[in-house]
Protein backbone atom coordinates (compact mmCIF):
# COMPACT_ATOMS: atom_id res chain seq x y z
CA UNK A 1 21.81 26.76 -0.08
CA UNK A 2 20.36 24.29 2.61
CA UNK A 3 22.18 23.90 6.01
CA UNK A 4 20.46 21.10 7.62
CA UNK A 5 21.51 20.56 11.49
CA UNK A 6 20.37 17.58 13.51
CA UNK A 7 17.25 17.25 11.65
CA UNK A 8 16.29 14.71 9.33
CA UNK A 9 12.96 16.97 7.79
CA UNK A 10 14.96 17.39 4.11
CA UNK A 11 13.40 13.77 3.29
CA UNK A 12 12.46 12.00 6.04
CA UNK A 13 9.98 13.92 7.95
CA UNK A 14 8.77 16.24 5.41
CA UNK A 15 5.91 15.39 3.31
CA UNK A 16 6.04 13.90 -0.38
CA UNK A 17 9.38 12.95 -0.58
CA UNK A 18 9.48 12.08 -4.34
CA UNK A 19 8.38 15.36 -5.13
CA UNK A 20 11.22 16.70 -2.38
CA UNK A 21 13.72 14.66 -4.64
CA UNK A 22 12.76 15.74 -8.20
CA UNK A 23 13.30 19.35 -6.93
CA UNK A 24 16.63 18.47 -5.55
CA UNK A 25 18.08 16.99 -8.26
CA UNK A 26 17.86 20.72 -10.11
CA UNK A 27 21.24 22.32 -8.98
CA UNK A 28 19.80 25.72 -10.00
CA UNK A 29 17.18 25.32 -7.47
CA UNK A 30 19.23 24.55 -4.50
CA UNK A 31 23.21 24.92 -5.44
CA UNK A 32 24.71 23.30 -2.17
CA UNK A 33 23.12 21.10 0.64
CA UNK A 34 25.31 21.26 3.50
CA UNK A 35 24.38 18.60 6.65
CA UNK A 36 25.80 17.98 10.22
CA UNK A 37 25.00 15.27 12.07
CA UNK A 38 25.34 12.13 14.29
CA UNK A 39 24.26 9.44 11.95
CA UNK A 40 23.70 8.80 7.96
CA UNK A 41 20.22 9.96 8.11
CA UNK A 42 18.28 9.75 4.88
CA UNK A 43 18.75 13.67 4.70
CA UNK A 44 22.46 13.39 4.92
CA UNK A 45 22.26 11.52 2.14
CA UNK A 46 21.76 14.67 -0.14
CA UNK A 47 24.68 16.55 1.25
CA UNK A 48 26.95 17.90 -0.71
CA UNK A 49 29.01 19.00 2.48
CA UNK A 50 28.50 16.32 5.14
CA UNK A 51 30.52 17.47 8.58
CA UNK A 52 30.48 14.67 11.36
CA UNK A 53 28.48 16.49 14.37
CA UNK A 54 29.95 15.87 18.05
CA UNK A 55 27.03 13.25 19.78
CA UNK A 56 25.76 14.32 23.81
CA UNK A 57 28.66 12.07 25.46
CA UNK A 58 31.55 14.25 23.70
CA UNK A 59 30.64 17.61 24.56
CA UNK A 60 29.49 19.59 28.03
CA UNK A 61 26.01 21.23 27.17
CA UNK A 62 22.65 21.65 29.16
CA UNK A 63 19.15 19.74 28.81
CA UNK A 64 16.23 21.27 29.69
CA UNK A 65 12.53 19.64 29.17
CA UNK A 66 9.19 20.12 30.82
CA UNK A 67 9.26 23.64 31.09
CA UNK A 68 5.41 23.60 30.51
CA UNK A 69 4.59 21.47 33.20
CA UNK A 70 4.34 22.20 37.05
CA UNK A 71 8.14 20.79 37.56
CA UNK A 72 10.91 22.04 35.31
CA UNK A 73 14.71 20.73 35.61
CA UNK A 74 17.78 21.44 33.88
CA UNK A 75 20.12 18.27 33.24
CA UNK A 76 24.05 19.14 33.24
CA UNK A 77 25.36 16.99 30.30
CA UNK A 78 29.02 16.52 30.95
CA UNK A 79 31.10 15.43 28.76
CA UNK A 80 31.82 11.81 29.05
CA UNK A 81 34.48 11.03 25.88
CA UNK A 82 36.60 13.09 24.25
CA UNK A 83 35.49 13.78 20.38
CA UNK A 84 36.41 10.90 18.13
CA UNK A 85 38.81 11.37 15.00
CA UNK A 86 38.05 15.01 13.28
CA UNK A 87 34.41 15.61 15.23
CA UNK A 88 33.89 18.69 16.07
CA UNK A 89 31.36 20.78 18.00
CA UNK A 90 28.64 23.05 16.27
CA UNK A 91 30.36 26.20 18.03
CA UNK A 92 33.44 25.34 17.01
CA UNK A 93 32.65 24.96 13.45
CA UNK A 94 30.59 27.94 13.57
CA UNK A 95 33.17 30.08 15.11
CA UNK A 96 35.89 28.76 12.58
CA UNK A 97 33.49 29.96 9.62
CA UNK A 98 33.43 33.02 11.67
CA UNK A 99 37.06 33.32 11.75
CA UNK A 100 37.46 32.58 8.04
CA UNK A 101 34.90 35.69 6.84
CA UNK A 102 36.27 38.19 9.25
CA UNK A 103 34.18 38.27 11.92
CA UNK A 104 35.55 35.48 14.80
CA UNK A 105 35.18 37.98 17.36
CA UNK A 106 31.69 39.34 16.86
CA UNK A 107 30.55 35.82 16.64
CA UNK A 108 32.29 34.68 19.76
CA UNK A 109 33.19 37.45 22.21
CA UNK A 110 36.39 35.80 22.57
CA UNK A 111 34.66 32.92 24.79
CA UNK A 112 34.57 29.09 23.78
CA UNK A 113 31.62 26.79 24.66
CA UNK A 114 32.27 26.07 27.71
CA UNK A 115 32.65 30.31 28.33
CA UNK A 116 29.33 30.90 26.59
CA UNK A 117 27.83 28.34 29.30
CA UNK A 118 28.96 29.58 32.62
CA UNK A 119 28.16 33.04 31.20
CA UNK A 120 24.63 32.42 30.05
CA UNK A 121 24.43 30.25 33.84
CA UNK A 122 25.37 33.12 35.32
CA UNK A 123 22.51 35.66 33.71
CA UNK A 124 19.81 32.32 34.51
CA UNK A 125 21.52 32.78 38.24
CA UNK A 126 20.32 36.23 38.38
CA UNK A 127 16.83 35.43 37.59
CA UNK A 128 16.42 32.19 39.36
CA UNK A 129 18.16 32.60 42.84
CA UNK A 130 17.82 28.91 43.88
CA UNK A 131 20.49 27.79 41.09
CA UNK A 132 23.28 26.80 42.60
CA UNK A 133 26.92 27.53 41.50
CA UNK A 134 28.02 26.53 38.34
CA UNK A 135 30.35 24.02 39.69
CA UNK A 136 27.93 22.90 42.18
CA UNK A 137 25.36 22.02 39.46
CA UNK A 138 27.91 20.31 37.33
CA UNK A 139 28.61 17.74 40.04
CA UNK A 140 25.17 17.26 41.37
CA UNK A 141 23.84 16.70 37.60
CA UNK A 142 20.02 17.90 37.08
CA UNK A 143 18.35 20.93 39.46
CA UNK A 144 14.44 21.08 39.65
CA UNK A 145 12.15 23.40 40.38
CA UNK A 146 8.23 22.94 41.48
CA UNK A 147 6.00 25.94 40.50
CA UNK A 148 5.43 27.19 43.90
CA UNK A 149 1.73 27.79 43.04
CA UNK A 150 0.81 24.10 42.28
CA UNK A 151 0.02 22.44 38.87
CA UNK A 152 -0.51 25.13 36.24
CA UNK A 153 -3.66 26.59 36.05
CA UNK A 154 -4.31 27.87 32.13
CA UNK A 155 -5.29 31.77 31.76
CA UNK A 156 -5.10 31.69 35.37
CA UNK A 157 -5.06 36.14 35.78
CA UNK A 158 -7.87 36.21 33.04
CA UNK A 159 -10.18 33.49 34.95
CA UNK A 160 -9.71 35.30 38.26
CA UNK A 161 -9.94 38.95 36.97
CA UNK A 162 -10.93 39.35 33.32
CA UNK A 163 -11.39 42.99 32.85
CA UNK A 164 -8.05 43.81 34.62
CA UNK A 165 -6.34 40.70 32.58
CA UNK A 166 -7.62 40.54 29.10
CA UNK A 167 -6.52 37.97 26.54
CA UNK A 168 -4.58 39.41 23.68
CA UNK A 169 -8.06 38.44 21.09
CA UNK A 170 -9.11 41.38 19.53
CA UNK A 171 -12.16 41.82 22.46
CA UNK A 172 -10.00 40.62 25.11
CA UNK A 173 -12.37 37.52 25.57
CA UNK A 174 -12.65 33.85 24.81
CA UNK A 175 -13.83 34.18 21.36
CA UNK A 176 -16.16 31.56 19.33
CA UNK A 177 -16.85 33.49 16.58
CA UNK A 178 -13.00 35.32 15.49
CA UNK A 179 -13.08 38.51 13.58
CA UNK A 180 -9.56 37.54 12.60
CA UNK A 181 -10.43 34.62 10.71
CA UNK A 182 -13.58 35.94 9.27
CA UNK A 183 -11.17 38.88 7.43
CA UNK A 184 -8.23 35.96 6.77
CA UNK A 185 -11.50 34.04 4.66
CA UNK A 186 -12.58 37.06 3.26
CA UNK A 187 -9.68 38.38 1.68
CA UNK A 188 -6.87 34.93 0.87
CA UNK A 189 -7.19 33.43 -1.86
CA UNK A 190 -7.89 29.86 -0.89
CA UNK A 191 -7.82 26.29 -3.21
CA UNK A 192 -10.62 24.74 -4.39
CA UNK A 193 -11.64 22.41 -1.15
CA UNK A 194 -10.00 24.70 1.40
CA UNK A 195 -11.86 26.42 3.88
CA UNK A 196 -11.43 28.74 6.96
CA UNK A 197 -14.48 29.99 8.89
CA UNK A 198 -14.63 32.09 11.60
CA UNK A 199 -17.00 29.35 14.07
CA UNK A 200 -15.33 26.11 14.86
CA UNK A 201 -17.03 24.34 12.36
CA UNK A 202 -16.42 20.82 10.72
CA UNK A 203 -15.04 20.77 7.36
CA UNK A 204 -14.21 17.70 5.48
CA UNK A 205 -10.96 18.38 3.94
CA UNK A 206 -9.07 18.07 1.28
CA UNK A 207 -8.72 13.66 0.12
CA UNK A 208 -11.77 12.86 1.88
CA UNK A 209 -14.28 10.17 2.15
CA UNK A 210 -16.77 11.97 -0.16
CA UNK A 211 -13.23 13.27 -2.52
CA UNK A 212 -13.95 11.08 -5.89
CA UNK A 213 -10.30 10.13 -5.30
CA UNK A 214 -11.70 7.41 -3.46
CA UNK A 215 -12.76 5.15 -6.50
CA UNK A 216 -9.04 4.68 -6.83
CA UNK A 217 -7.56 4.99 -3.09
CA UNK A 218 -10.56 4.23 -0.75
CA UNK A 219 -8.06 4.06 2.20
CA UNK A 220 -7.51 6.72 4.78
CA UNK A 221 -3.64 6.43 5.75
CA UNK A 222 -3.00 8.43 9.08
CA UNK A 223 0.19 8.23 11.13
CA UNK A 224 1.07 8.29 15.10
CA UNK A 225 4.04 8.59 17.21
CA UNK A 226 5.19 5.26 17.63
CA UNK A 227 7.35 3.33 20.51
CA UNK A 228 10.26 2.31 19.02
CA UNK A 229 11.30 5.91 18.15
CA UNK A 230 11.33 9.53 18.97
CA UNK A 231 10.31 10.89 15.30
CA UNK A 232 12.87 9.63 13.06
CA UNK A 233 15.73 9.37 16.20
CA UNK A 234 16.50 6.02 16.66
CA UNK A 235 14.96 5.08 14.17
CA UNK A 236 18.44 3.34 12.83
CA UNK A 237 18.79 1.07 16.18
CA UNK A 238 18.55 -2.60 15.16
CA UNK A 239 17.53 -3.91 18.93
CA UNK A 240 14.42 -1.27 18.81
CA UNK A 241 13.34 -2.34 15.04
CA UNK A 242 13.42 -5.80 15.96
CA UNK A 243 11.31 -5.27 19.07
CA UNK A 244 8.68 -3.21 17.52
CA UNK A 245 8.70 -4.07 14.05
CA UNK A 246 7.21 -1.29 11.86
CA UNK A 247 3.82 -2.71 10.64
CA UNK A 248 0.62 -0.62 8.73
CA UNK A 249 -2.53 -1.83 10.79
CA UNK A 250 -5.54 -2.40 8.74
CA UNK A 251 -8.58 -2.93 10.23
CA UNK A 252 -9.69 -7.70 9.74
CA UNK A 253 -12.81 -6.22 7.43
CA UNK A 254 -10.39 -4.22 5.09
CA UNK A 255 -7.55 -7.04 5.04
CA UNK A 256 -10.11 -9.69 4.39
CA UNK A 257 -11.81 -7.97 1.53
CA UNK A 258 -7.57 -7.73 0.30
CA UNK A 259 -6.89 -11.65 1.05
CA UNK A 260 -4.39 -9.65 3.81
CA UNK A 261 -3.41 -11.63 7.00
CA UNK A 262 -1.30 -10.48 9.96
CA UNK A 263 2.39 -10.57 8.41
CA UNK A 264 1.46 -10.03 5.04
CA UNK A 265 3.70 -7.96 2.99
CA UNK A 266 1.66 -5.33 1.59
CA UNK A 267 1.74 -2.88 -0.74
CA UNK A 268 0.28 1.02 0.24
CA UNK A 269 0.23 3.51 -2.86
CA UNK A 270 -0.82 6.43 -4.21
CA UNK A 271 -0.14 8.34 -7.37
CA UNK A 272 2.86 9.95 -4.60
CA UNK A 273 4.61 6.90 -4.20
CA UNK A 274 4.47 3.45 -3.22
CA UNK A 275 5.48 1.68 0.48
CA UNK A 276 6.05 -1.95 1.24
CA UNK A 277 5.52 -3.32 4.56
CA UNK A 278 3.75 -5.79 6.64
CA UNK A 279 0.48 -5.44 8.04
CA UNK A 280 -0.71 -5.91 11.42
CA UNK A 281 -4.55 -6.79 11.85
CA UNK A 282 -6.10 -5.33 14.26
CA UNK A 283 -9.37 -3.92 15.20
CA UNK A 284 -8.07 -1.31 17.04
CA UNK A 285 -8.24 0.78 13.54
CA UNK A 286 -11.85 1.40 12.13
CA UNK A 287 -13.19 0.54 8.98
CA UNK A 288 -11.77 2.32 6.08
CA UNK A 289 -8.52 3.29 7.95
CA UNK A 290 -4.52 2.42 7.88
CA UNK A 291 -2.05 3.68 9.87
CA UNK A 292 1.67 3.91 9.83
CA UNK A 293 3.93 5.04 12.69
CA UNK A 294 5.68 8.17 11.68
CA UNK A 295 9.97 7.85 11.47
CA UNK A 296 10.67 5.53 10.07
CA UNK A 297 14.05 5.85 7.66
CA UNK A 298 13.30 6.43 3.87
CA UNK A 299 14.91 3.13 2.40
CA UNK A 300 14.03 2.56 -1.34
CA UNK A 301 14.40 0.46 -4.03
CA UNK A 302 15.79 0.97 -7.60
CA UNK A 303 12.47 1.36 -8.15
CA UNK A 304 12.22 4.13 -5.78
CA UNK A 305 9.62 1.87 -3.46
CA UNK A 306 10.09 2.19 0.18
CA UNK A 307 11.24 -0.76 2.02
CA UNK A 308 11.48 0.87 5.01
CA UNK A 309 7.56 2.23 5.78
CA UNK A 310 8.23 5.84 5.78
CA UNK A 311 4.78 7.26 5.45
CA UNK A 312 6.41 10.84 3.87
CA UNK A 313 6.97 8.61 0.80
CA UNK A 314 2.38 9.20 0.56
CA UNK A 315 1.95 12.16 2.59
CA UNK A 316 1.37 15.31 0.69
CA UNK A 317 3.03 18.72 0.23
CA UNK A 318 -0.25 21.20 -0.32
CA UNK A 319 -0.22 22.85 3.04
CA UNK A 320 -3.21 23.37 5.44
CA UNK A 321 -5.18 26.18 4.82
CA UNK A 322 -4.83 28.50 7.75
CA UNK A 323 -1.36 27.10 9.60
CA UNK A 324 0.33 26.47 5.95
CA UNK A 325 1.57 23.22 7.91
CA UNK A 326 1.88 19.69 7.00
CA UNK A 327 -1.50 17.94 6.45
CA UNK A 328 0.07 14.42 7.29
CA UNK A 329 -3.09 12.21 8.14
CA UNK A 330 -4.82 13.68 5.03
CA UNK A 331 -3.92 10.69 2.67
CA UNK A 332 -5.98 8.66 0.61
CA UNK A 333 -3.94 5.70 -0.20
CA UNK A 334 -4.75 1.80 -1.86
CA UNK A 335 -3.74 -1.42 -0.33
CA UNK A 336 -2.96 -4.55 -1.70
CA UNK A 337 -1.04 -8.11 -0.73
CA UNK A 338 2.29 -7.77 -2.32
C-alpha cells in the first residue's frame, strides 16, 4: 500500500515514469494507492482512494521557513473559509482512522487540531521566551527572530576552538581524504560505471560524453528550478503557464545542425520515453546541452508521449552511487523537429 500526501513524487517528480507505471499496473506489487490532496495531480491519478485534502485558507496551522538563515519567523495561518463540501483536515481523517481501529485516544490525547497547536505553542513558549501568547501571535500574524550573534557563521565552535569542538568525522577534522568512504568502496558492491573514492575526485558518470550511448542520444538533458513553479506546485495555474511557457533550450549550434528554430515543436527521446515541446534558442546553454525546467505536469498522449514537458518522462531510476538518490541531470537524450 502507497499513501501519498501532498506530494506529487508517485509520477511526477520521480524519475522514469514509464517504468513507475508498468510497475503500477501489477496489483500484486502495490494492492492499494491511497492519495490526499488539493488538486488532480498526475499522482492522484493512480489512486485507488482519492480523499479531497483541506487547502491553507480552510484550516488554522503554522508556517515556518528560513530556519537556516540568520532571521527565522513563524507565520500564523488562520483560517480564512470554512472547508468546502466533505473536505476534511489531515488530523481529522487521521484521528477518524484512529477511532475506527481502536486506538482514537492514543492517537489524539483527546485534543483536536487546534488543541495539538496551542499545546505544542506552549512547549515552543518554554524554549523561546520572546513568543508571545498564543492569542497574541494569532492576531499579529508572523513573529521573527534575528540570531542575536549576526549572520551564521558555519562550524563556528570548531573554527574558534578545534580540539575542545571536534567535528563528528572519524578524526574530528576537516577531512580530504575519508576513511569512511574508502571502507564504503572497498566493501559495496558497485555497477559497472559507478564509483566512490575516498579524495574528491572527478568521475564521469554514468550516460556520459565518452558513454557509447552517445552514437544514438548525443544530447545531455539537465533540468533547473524554473519560475513559473515551485517543483510541480502550481504547476496547473493557466496565468503562470502562459507567462512562462515551458520551453527545452538548445544551444543555435545544436538547433541549426536539427533545422530547429525558436518555437519549434520538438521532439526529446530516449529509449525511456519520448517529450514534445518547443524549444527556446539560446546561447545561454553550451554546446551539446538541453535543458528542461523540472515540474512540469505529466500529460501524455495515447501514445504515452508527453505533451506537457515533464522531464521524469527521460530521467532515470538507477540511483547514485553513494546517496542512492535521483541522478536527474544524468540523461542522454536525442532531439529532433517534430
Amino acid at each position: 500500500m502507497i499513501w501519498n500526501y501532498a506530494g506529487n513524487c508517485l509520477i511526477n517528480q520521480h524519475s522514469e515514469i514509464n517504468r513507475t507505471h508498468e510497475i503500477l499496473q501489477d496489483d500484486k506489487k502495490c494492492e492499494m494507492i491511497v492519495v490526499i490532496d488539493c488538486h488532480m495531480t498526475s499522482s492522484a491519478k493512480y489512486a485507488d482512494i482519492l480523499l479531497p485534502d483541506c487547502t491553507a485558507s480552510e484550516q488554522m496551522d503554522f508556517a515556518l521557513d528560513a530556519s537556516c538563515g540568520n532571521m527565522s519567523y513563524v507565520i500564523f495561518t488562520d483560517q480564512a473559509i470554512k472547508p468546502r463540501f466533505e473536505c476534511k483536515t489531515i488530523y481529522e481523517m487521521t484521528s477518524e482512522l484512529a477511532k475506527r481501529l481502536g486506538v482514537e485516544q492514543q492517537f489524539t490525547e483527546g485534543r483536536t487540531q487546534e488543541e495539538w497547536m496551542r499545546h505544542l505553542y506552549e512547549q515552543s513558549r518554554k524554549s523561546i521566551p520572546n513568543l508571545p501568547t498564543f492569542e497574541e501571535f494569532r492576531k499579529q500574524g508572523i513573529f521573527k527572530q534575528r540570531d542575536p550573534e549576526g549572520h551564521h557563521v558555519a562550524y563556528k565552535d570548531f573554527r574558534e576552538d578545534p580540539q575542545a569542538n571536534p567535528l563528528t568525522t572519524p578524526s574530528g577534522k576537516i577531512e580530504i581524504y575519508s576513511q569512511a568512504l574508502a571502507d564504503i568502496a572497498a566493501t559495496w558492491e558497485l555497477p559497472e560505471g559507478d564509483v566512490i573514492d575516498p579524495l574528491p575526485i572527478y568521475t564521469p558518470g554514468f550516460e556520459n560524453y565518452n558513454d557509447p550511448l552517445t552514437d544514438k542520444f548525443p544530447l545531455q538533458l539537465t533540468g533547473f528550478h524554473y519560475k513559473a513553479r515551485v517543483h510541480s506546485t502550481y504547476g496547473n495555474v493557466d496565468v503562470l503557464k502562459a507567462a512562462c511557457r515551458q520551453e527545452m533550450w538548445i544551444n543555435p549550434m545544436d538547433a541549426q545542425k536539427r533545422g530547429i528554430n525558436n518555437g519549434d515543436k520538438v521532439r526529446i527521446f530516449n529509449d525511456r520515453g519520448e517529450v514534445h515541446i518547443e524549444a527556446k534558442v539560446t546561447p545561454r546553454m553550451m554546446p551539446g546541452v538541453v535543458a528542461l525546467g523540472e515540474g512540469a505536469w505529466y500529460d501524455p498522449d495515447a501514445k504515452r508521449v508527453d505533451q506537457g514537458g515533464c522531464i521524469n518522462v527521460l530521467t532515470t531510476q538507477r540511483p547514485s552511487p553513494l546517496a542512492k538518490g535521483n541522478p536527474s541531470h544524468t540523461n542522454l537524450v536525442q532531439v529532433e523537429k517534430a
